[in-house]
Protein backbone atom coordinates (compact mmCIF):
# COMPACT_ATOMS: atom_id res chain seq x y z
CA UNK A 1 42.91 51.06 -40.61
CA UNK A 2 42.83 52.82 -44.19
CA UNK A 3 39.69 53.54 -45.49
CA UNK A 4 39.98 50.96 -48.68
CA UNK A 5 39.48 47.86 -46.57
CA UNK A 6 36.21 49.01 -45.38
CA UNK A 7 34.11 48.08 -48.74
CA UNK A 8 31.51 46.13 -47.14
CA UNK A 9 27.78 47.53 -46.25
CA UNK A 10 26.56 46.10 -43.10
CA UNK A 11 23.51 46.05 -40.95
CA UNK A 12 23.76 45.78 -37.41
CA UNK A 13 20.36 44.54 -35.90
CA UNK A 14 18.92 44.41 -32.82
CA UNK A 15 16.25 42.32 -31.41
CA UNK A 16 12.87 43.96 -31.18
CA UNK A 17 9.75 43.73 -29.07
CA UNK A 18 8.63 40.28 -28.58
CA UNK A 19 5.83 39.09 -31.33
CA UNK A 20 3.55 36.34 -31.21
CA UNK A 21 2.54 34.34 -34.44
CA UNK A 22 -1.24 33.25 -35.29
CA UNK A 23 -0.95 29.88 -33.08
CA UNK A 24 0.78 32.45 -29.76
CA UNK A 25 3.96 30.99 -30.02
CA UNK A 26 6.67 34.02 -29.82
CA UNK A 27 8.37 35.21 -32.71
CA UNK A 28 11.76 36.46 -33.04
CA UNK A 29 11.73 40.08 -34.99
CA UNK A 30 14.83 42.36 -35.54
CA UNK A 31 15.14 46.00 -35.84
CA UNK A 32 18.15 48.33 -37.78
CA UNK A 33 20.32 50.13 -35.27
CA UNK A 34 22.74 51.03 -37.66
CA UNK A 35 24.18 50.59 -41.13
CA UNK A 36 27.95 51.11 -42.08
CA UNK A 37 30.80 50.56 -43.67
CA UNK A 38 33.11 47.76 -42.58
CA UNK A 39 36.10 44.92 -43.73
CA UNK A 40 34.10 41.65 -43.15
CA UNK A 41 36.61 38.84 -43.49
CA UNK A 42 36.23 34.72 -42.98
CA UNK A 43 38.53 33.37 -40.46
CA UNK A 44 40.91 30.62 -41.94
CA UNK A 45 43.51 28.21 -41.01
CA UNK A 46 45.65 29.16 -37.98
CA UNK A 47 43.71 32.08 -37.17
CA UNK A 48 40.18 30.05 -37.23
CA UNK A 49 42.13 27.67 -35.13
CA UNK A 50 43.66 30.20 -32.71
CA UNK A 51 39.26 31.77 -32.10
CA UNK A 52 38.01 28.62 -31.38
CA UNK A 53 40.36 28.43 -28.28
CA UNK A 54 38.68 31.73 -26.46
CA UNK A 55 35.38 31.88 -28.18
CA UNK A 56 32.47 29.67 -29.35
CA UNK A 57 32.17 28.69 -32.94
CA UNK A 58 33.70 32.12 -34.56
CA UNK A 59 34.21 31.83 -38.24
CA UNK A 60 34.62 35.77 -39.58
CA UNK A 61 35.66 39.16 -37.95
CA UNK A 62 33.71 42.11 -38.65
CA UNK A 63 36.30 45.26 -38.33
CA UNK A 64 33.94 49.06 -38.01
CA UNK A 65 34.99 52.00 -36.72
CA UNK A 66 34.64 53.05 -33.34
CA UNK A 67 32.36 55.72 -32.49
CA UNK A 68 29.62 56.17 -29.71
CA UNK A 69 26.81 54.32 -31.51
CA UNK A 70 29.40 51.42 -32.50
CA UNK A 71 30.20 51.89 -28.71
CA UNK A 72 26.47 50.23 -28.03
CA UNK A 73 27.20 47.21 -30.14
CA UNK A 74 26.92 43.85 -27.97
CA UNK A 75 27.14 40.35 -28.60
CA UNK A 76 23.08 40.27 -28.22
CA UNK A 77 23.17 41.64 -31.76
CA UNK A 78 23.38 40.04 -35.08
CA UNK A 79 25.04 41.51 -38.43
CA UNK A 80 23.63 41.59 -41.70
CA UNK A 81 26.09 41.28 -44.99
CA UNK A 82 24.54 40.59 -48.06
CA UNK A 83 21.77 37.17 -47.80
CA UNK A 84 24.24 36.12 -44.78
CA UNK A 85 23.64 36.63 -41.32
CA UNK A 86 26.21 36.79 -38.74
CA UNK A 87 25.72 36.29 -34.86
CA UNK A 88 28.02 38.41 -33.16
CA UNK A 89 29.97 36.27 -30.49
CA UNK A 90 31.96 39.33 -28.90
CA UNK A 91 33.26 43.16 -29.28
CA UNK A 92 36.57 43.52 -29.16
CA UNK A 93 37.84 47.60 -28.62
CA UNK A 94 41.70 47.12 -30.57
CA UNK A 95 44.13 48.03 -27.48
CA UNK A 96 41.12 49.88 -25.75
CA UNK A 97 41.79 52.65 -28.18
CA UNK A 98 38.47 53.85 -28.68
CA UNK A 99 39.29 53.63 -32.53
CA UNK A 100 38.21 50.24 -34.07
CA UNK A 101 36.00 47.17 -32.88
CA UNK A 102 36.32 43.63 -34.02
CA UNK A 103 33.27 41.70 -33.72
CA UNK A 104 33.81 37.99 -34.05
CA UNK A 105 30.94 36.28 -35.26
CA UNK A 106 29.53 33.22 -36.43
CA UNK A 107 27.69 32.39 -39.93
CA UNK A 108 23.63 31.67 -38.59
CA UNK A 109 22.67 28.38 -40.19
C-alpha cells in the first residue's frame, strides 16, 4: 500500500482499569495505546454486503501498517477517527504477510 492512502490520524484505545462512578456502578474508561496513520474507508454496496456474511455488523475497514505494536491490536479495542468511534470487529494480517492489517469495524452508536 503507497503511502498517500494513509491520510487519516487514528487512535487505537484500549480499555483501562475498571472505574466506579459516585452511585458504585462501574464505568467504562479507555486508554491510548497508539496513534497512527491509516486509510479509514466506509464499506458500501457489494462489499458491505459480502462483511455481513462472515462478521457482525461491519460497516468500515481500517487499513495500518503492520508492525509489532499493530501486532497487539485485538478486536477488544476500539478506534478513534475524528468525533467517531469505531469498534473493532476483527484483525485481519493481508495474506499473513506481516505487512498490513485490516481491522473491520463497526460505527459505535
Amino acid at each position: 500500500m503507497e503511502a498517500g492512502p494513509r491520510r487519516h490520524r487514528v487512535t487505537i484505545e484500549r480499555l483501562g482499569a475498571p472505574t466506579q462512578n459516585s452511585y458504585g456502578e462501574p464505568v467504562e474508561t479507555w486508554e491510548e495505546m497508539t496513534t497512527r496513520w491509516a486509510e479509514v474507508e466506509p464499506l458500501e454496496g457489494r462489499e458491505y454486503f459480502q462483511a455481513q456474511q462472515t462478521q457482525t455488523a461491519v460497516d468500515h475497514r481500517i487499513r495500518v501498517l503492520y508492525d509489532p505494536e499493530a501486532a497487539l491490536i485485538t478486536p477488544l479495542m476500539r478506534v478513534r477517527h475524528g468525533a467517531k468511534t469505531l469498534d473493532i470487529q476483527s484483525v485481519i494480517n493481508l495474506e499473513e504477510r506481516n505487512v498490513e492489517l485490516h481491522l473491520m469495524a463497526r460505527l459505535r452508536a
